[in-house]
PDB file of N, CA and C in Angstrom:
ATOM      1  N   UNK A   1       0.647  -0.562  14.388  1.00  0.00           N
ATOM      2  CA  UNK A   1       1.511   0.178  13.486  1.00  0.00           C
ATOM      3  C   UNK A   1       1.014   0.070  12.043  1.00  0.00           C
ATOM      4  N   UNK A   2       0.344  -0.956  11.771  1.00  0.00           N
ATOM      5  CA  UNK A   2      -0.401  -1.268  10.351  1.00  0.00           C
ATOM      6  C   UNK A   2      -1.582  -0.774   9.902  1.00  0.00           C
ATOM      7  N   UNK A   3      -2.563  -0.335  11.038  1.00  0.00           N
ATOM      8  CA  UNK A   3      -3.903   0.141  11.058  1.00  0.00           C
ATOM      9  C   UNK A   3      -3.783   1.405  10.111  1.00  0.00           C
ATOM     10  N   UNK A   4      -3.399   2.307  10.033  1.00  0.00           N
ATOM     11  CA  UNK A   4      -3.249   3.476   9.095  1.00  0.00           C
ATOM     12  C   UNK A   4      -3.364   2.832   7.618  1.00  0.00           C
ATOM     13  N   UNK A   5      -2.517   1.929   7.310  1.00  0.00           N
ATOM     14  CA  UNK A   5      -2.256   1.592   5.939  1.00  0.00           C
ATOM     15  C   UNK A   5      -3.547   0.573   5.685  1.00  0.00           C
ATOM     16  N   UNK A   6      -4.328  -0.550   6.777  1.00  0.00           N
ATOM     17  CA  UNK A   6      -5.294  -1.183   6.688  1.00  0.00           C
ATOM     18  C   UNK A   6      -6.133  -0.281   6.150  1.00  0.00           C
ATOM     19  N   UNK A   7      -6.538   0.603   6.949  1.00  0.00           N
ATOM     20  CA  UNK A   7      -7.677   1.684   7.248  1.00  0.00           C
ATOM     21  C   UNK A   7      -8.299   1.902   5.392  1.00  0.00           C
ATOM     22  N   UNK A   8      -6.752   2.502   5.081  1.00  0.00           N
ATOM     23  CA  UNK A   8      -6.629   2.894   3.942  1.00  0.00           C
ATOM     24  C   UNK A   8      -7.127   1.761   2.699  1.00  0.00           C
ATOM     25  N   UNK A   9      -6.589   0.699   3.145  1.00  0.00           N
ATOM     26  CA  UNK A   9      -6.984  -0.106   1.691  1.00  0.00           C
ATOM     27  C   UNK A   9      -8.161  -0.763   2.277  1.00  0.00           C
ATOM     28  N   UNK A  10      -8.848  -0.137   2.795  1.00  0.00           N
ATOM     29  CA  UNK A  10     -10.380  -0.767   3.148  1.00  0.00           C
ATOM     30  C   UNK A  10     -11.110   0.276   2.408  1.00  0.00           C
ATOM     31  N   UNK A  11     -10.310   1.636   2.949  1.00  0.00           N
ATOM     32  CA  UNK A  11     -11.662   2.963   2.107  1.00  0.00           C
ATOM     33  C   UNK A  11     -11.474   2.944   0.872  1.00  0.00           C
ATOM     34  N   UNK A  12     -10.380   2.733   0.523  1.00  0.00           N
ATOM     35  CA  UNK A  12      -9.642   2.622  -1.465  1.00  0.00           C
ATOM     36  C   UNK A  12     -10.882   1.644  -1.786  1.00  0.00           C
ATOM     37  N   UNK A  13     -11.044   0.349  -1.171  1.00  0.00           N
ATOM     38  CA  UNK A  13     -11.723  -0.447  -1.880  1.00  0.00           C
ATOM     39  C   UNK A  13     -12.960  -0.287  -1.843  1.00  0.00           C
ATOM     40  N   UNK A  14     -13.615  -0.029  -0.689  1.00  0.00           N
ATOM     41  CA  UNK A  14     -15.291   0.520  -0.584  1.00  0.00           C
ATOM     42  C   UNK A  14     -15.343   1.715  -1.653  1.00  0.00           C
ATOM     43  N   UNK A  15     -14.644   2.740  -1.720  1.00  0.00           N
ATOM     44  CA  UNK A  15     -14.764   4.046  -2.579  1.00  0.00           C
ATOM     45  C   UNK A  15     -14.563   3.779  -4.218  1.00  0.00           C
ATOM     46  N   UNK A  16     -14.289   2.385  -4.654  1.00  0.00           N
ATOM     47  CA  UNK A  16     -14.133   2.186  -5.997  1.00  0.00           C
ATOM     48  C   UNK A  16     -14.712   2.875  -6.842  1.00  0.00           C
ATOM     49  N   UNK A  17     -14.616   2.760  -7.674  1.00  0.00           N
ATOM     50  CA  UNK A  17     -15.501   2.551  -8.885  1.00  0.00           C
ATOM     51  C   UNK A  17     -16.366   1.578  -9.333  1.00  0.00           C
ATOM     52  N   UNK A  18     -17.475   1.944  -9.627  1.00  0.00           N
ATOM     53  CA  UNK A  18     -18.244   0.595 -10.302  1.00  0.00           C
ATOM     54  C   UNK A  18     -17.677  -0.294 -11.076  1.00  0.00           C
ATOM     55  N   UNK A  19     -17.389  -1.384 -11.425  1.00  0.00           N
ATOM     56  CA  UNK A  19     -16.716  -2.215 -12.358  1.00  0.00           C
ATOM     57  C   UNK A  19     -17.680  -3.810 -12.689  1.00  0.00           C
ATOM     58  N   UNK A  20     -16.858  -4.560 -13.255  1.00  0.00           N
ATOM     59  CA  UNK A  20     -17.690  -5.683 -13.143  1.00  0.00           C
ATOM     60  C   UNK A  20     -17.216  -6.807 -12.547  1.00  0.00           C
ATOM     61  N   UNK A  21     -15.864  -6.797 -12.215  1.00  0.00           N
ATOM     62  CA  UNK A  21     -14.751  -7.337 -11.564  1.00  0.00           C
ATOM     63  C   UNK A  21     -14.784  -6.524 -10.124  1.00  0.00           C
ATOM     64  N   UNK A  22     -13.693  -6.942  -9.087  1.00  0.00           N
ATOM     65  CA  UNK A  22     -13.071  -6.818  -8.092  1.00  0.00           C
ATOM     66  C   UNK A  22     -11.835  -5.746  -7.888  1.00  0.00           C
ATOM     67  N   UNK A  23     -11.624  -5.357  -9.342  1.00  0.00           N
ATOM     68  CA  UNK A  23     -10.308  -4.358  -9.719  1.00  0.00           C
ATOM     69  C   UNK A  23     -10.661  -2.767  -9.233  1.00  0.00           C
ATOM     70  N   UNK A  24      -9.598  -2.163  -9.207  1.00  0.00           N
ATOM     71  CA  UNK A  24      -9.821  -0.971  -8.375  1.00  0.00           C
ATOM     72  C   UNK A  24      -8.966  -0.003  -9.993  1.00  0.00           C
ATOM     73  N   UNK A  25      -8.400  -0.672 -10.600  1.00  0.00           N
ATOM     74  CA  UNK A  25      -7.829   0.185 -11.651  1.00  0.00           C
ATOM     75  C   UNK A  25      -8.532  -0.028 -12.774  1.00  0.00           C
ATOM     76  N   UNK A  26      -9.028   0.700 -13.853  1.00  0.00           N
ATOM     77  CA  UNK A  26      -9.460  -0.106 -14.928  1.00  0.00           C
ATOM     78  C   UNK A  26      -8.256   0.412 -15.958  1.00  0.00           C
ATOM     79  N   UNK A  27      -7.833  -0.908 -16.709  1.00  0.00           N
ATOM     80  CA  UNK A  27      -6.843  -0.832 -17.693  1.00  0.00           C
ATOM     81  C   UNK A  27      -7.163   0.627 -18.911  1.00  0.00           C
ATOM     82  N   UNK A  28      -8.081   0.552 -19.019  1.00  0.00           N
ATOM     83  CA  UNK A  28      -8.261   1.627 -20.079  1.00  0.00           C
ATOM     84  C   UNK A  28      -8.232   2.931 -19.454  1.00  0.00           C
ATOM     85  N   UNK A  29      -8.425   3.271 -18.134  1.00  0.00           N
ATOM     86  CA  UNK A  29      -7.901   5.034 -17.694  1.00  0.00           C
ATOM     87  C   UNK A  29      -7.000   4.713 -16.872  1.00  0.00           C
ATOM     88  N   UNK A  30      -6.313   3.926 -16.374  1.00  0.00           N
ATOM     89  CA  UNK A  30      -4.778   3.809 -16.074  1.00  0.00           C
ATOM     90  C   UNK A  30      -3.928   4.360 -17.065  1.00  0.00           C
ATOM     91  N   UNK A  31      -4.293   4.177 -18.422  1.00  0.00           N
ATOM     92  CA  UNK A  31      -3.178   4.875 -19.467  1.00  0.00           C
ATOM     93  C   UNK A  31      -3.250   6.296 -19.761  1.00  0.00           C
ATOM     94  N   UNK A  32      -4.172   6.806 -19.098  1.00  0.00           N
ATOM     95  CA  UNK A  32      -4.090   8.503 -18.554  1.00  0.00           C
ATOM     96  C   UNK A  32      -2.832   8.980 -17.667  1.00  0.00           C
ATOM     97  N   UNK A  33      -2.020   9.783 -18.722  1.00  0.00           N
ATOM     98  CA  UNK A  33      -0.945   9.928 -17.423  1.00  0.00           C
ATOM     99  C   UNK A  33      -1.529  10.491 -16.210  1.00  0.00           C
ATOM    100  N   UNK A  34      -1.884  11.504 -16.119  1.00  0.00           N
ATOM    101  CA  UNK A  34      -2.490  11.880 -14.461  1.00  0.00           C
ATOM    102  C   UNK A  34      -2.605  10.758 -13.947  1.00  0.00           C
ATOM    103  N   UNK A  35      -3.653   9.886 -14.376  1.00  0.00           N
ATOM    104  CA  UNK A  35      -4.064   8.705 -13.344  1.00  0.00           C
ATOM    105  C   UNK A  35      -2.939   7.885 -12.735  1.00  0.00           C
ATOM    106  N   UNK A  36      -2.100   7.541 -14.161  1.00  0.00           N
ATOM    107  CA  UNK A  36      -0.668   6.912 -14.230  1.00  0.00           C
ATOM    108  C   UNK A  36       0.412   7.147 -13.285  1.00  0.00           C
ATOM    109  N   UNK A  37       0.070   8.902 -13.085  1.00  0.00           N
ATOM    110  CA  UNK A  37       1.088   9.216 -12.153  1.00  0.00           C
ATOM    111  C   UNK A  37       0.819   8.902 -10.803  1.00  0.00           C
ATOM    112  N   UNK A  38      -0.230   9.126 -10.485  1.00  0.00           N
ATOM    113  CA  UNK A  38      -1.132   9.156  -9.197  1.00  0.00           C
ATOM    114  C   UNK A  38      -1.040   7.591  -8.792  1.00  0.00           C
ATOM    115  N   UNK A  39      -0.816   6.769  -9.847  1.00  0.00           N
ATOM    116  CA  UNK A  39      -0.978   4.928  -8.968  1.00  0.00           C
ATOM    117  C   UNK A  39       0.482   4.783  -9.071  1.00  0.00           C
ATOM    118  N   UNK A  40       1.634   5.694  -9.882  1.00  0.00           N
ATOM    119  CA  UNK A  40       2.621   5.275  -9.548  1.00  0.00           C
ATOM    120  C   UNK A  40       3.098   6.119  -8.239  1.00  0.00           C
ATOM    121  N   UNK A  41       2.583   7.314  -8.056  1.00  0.00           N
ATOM    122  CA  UNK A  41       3.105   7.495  -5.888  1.00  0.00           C
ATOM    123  C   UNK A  41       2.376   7.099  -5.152  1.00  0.00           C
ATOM    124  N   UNK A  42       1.509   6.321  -5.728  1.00  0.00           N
ATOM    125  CA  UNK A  42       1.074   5.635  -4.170  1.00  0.00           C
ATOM    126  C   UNK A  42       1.462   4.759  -4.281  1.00  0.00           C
ATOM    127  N   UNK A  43       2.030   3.720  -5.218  1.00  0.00           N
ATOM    128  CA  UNK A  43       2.706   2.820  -5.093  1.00  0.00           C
ATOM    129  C   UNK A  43       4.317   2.531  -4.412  1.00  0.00           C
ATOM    130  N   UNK A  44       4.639   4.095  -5.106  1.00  0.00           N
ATOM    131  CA  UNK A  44       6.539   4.116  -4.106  1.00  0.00           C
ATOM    132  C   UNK A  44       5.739   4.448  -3.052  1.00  0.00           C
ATOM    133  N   UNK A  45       4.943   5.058  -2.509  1.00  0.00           N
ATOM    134  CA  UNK A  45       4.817   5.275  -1.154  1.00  0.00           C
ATOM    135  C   UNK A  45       4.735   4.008   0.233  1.00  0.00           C
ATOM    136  N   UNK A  46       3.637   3.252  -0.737  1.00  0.00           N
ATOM    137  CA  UNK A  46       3.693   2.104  -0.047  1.00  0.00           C
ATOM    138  C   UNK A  46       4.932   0.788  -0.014  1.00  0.00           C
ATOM    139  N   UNK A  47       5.284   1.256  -1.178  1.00  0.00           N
ATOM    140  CA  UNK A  47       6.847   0.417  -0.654  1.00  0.00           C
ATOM    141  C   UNK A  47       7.615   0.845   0.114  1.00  0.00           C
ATOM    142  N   UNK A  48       7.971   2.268   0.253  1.00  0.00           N
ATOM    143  CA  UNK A  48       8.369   3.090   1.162  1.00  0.00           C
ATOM    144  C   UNK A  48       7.722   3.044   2.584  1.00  0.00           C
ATOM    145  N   UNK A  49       6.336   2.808   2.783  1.00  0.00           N
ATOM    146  CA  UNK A  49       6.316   2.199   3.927  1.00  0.00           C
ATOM    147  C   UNK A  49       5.909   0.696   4.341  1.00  0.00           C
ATOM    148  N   UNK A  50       6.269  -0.031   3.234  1.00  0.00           N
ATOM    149  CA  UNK A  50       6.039  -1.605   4.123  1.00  0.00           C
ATOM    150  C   UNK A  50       8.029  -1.633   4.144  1.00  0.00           C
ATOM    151  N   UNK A  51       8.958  -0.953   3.318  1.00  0.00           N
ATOM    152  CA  UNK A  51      10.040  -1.026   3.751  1.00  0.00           C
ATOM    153  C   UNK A  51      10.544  -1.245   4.936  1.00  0.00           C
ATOM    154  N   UNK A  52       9.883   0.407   5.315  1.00  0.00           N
ATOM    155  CA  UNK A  52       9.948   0.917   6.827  1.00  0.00           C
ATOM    156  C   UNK A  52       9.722   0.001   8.199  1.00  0.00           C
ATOM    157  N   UNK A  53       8.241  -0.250   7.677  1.00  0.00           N
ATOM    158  CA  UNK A  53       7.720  -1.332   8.653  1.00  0.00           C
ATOM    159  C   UNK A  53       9.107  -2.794   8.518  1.00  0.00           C
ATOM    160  N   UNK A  54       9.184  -3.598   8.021  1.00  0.00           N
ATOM    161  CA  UNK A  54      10.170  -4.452   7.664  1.00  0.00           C
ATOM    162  C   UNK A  54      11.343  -3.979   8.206  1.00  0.00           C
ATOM    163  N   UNK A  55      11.957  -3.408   8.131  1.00  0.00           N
ATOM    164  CA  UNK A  55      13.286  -3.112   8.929  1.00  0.00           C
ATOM    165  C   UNK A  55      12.924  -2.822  10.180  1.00  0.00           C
ATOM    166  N   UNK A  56      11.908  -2.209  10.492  1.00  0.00           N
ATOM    167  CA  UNK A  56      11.359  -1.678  11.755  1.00  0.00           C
ATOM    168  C   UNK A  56      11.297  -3.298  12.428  1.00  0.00           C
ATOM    169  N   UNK A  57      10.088  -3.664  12.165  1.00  0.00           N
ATOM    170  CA  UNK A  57       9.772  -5.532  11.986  1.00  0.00           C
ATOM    171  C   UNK A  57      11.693  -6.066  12.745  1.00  0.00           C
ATOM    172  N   UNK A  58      12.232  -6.280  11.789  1.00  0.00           N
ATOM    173  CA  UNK A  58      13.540  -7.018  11.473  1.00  0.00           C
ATOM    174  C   UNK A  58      14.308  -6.487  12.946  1.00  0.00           C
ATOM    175  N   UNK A  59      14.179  -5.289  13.585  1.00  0.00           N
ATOM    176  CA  UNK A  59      15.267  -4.685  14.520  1.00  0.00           C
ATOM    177  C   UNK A  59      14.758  -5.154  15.137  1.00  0.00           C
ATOM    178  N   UNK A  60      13.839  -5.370  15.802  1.00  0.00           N
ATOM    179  CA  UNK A  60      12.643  -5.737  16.640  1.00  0.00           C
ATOM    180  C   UNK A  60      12.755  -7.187  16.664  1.00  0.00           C
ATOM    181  N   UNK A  61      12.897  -7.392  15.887  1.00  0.00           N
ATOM    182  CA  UNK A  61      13.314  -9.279  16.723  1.00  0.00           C
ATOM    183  C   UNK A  61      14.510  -9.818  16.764  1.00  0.00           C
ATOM    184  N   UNK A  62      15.540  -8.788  16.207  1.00  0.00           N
ATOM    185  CA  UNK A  62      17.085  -9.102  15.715  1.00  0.00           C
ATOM    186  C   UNK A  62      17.452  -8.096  17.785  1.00  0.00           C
ATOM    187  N   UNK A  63      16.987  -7.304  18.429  1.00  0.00           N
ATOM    188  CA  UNK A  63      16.778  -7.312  19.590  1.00  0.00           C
ATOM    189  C   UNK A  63      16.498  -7.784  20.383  1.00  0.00           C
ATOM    190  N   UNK A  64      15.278  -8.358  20.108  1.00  0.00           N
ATOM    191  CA  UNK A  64      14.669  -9.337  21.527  1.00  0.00           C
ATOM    192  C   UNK A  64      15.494 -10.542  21.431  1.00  0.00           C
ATOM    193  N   UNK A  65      16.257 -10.705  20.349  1.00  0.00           N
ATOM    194  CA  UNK A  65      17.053 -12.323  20.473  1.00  0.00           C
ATOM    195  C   UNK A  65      18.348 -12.119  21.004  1.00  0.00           C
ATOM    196  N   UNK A  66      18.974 -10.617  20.651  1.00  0.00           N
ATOM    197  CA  UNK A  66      19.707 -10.731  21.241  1.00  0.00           C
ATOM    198  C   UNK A  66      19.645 -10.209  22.899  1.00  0.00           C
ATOM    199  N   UNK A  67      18.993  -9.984  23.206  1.00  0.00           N
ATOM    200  CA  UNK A  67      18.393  -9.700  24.573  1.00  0.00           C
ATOM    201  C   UNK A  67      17.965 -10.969  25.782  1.00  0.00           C
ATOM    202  N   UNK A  68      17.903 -12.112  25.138  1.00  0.00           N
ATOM    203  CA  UNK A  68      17.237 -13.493  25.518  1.00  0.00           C
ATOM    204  C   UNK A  68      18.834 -13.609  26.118  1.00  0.00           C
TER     205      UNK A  68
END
């Protein structure tokens, strides 16, 4: 159920940008709104789905216990 979102932050990180660090944002064109906007929906997105997953997660063993 995680592989999609793995997948993803494997190609995000191979596809970087050159840098001199490990960072995938650089502070100085993060303050581009376009860019700005663009790391802030992928960011609700991914809270939106580790949410998902997590409650998903949570039913899923709040079941099998009560199932025991």
């Amino acid at each position: 159920f995680n592989m999609p979102l793995i997948a993803y932050h494997i190609n995000k990180f191979r596809i970087r940008p050159v840098m001199s660090g490990f960072g995938i944002y650089d502070p100085t064109t993060i303050m581009n709104a376009q860019i700005l906007h663009l790391a802030q929906r992928e960011g609700w997105i991914k809270l939106g789905f580790y949410m998902i997953t997590f409650f998903y997660y949570l039913y899923c063993m709040i079941a099998e216990l009560i199932r025991e």
